[in-house]
Protein backbone atom coordinates (compact mmCIF):
# COMPACT_ATOMS: atom_id res chain seq x y z
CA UNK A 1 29.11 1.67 -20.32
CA UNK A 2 32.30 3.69 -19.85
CA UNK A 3 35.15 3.47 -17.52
CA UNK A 4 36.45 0.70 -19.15
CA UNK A 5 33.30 -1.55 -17.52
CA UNK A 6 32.37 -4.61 -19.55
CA UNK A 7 28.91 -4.66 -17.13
CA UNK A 8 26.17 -4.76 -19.33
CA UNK A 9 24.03 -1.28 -18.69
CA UNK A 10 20.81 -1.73 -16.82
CA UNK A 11 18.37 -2.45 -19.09
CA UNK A 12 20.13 -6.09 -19.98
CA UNK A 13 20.20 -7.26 -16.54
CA UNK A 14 17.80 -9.99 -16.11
CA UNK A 15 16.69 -11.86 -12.51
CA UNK A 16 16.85 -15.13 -13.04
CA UNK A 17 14.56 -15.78 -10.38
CA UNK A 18 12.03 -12.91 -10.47
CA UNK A 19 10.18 -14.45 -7.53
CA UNK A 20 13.01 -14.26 -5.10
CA UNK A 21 12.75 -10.49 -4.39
CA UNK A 22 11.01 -7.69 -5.87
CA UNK A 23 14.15 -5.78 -5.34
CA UNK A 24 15.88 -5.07 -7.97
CA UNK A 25 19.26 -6.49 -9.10
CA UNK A 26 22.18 -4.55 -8.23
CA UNK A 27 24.70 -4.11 -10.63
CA UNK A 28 28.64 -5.47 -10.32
CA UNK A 29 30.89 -2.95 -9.11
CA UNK A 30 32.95 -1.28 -12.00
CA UNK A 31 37.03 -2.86 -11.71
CA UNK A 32 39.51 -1.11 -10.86
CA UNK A 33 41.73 0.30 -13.65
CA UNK A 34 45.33 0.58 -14.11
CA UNK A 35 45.47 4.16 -13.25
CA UNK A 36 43.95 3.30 -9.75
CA UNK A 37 40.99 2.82 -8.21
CA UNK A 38 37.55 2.26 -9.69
CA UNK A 39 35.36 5.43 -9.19
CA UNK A 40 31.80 6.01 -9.71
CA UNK A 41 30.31 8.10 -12.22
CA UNK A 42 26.94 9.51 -11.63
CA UNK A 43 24.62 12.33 -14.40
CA UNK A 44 22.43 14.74 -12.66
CA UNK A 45 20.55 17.31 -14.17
CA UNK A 46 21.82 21.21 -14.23
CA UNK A 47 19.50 23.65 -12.40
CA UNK A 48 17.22 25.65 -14.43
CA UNK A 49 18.79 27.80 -17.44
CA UNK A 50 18.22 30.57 -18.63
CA UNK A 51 15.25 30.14 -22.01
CA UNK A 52 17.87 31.25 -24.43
CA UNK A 53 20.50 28.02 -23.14
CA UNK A 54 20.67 24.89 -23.71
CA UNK A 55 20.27 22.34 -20.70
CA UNK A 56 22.91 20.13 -20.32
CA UNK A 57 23.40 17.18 -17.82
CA UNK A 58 26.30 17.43 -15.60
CA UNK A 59 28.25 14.26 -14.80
CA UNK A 60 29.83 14.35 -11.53
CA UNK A 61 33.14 12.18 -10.35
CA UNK A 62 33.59 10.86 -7.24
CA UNK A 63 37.40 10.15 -6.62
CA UNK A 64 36.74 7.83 -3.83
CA UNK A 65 37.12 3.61 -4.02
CA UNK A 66 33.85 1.50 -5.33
CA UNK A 67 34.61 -0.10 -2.13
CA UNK A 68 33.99 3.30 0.23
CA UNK A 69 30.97 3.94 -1.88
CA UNK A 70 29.37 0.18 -1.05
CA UNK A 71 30.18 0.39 2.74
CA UNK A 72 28.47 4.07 2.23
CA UNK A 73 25.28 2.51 0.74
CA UNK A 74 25.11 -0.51 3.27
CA UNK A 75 25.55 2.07 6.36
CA UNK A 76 22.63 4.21 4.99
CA UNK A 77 20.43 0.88 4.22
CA UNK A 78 21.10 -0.84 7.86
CA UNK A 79 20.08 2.88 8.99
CA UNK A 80 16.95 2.52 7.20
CA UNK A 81 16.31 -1.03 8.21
CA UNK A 82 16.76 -0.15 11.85
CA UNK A 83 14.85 2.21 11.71
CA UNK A 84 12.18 0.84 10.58
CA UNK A 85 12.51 -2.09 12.63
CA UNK A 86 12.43 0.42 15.57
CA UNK A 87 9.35 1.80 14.18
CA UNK A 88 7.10 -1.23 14.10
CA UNK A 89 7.91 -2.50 17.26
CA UNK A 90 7.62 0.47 19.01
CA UNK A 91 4.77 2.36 17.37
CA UNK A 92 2.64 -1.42 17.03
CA UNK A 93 0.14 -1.07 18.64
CA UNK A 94 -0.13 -5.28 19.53
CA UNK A 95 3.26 -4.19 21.95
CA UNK A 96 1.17 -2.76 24.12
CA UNK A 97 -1.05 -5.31 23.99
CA UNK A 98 0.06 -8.46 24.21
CA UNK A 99 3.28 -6.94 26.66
CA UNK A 100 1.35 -4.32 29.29
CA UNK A 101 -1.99 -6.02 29.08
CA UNK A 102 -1.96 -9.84 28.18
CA UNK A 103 1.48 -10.40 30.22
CA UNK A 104 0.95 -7.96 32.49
CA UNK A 105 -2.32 -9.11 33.88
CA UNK A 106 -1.10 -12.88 33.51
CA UNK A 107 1.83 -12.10 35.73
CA UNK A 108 -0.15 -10.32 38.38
CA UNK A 109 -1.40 -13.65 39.13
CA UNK A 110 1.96 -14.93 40.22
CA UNK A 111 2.21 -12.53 43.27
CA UNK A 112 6.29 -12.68 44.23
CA UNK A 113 6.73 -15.33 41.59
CA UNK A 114 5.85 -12.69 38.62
CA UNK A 115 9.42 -12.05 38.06
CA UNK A 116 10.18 -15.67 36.68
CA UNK A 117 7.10 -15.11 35.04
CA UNK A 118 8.59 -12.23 33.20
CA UNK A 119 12.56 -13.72 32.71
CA UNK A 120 10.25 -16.62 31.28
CA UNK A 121 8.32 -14.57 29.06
CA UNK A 122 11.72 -12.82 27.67
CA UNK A 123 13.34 -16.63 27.27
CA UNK A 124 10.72 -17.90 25.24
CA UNK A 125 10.39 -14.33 23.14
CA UNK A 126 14.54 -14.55 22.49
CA UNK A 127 14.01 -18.20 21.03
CA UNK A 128 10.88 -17.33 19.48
CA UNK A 129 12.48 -14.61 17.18
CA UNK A 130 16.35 -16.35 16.70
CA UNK A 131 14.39 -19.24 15.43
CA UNK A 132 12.21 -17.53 13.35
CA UNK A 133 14.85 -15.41 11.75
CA UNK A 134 17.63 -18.15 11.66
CA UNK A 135 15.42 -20.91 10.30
CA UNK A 136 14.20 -17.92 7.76
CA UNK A 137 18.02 -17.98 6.73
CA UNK A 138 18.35 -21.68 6.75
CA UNK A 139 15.16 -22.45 4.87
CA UNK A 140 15.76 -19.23 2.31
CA UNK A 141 16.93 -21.60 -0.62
CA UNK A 142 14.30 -24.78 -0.33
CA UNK A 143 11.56 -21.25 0.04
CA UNK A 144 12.88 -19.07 -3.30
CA UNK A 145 10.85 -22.11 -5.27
CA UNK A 146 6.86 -21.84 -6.03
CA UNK A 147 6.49 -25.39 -5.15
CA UNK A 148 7.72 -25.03 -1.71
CA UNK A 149 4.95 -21.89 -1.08
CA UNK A 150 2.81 -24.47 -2.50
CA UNK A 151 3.40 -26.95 -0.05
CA UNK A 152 3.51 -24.28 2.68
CA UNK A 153 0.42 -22.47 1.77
CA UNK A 154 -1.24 -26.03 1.94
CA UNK A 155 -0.05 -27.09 5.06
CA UNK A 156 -1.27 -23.76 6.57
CA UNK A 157 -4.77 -24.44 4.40
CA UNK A 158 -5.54 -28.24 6.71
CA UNK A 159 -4.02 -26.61 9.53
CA UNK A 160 -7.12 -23.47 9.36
CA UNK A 161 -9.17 -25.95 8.30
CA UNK A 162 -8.65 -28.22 11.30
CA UNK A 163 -8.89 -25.27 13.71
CA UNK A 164 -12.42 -24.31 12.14
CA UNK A 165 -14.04 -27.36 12.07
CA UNK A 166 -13.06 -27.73 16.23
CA UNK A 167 -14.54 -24.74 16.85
CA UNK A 168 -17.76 -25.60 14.80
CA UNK A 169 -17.90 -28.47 17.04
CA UNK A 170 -17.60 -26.85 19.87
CA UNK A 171 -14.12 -28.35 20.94
């Protein structure tokens, strides 16, 4: 524990929804003391000894606010999600695609008018995605429950079913 923390170490923390996220939890931050502010304690090994000494972990002590250390560990996760955000749009193939080839030839069919083709295009894209990602947040709560993947995953099961018997019938 240490520090004065009354956090329960690791191994007791419990999800209480282990279908939410496969992340897992992240501990509370240790409070701050009387002395000043919390600071974080982390053990890391020592280097390779010599045969004839004993290894012993080191324990290093960062002097800096729980605080500092939380906006340094959200900095290098938005890094991480940007980039990675940056790398599947830009090295998906289905960019290409759907932009240069599906768009691209659709639009050369509009002759001068191809430009409110494209500011089109970008409209409906920019709703598209805020949609999808604010109804994501908005639905988040009624989705963290089986049932409701239930539901969804039958919905989506009449709506392929529809679509394959039209196309069986040739409509």
């Amino acid at each position: 524990m240490g520090c004065g923390s009354s956090r329960p170490p690791l191994s007791r923390l419990r999800r209480s929804r282990p279908h939410r996220s496969r992340l897992a939890p992240v501990p509370a931050a240790p409070a701050p003391t009387a002395s000043g502010p919390a600071v974080s304690v982390s053990a890391t090994p020592v280097p390779a000894a010599p045969a004839s000494a004993t290894p012993v972990p080191a324990v290093s002590v960062s002097a800096t606010p729980v605080a500092a250390s939380a906006a340094a560990a959200t900095r290098t996760g938005l890094a991480t999600a940007l980039a990675t955000c940056l790398a599947l749009t830009w090295l998906n193939p289905h960019v290409y695609l759907d932009t240069v080839f599906l768009l691209g030839s659709i639009a050369s069919t509009h002759g001068a008018d191809r430009w409110w083709f494209a500011l089109g295009a970008v409209t409906g894209s920019a709703v598209w995605f805020f949609a999808l990602g604010y109804g994501a947040r908005l639905l988040g709560r009624w989705l963290a429950t089986a049932r409701a993947w239930r539901i969804l995953d039958a919905v989506i099961a009449v709506i392929m079913l529809a679509l394959a018997v039209n196309l069986l019938r040739g409509v």
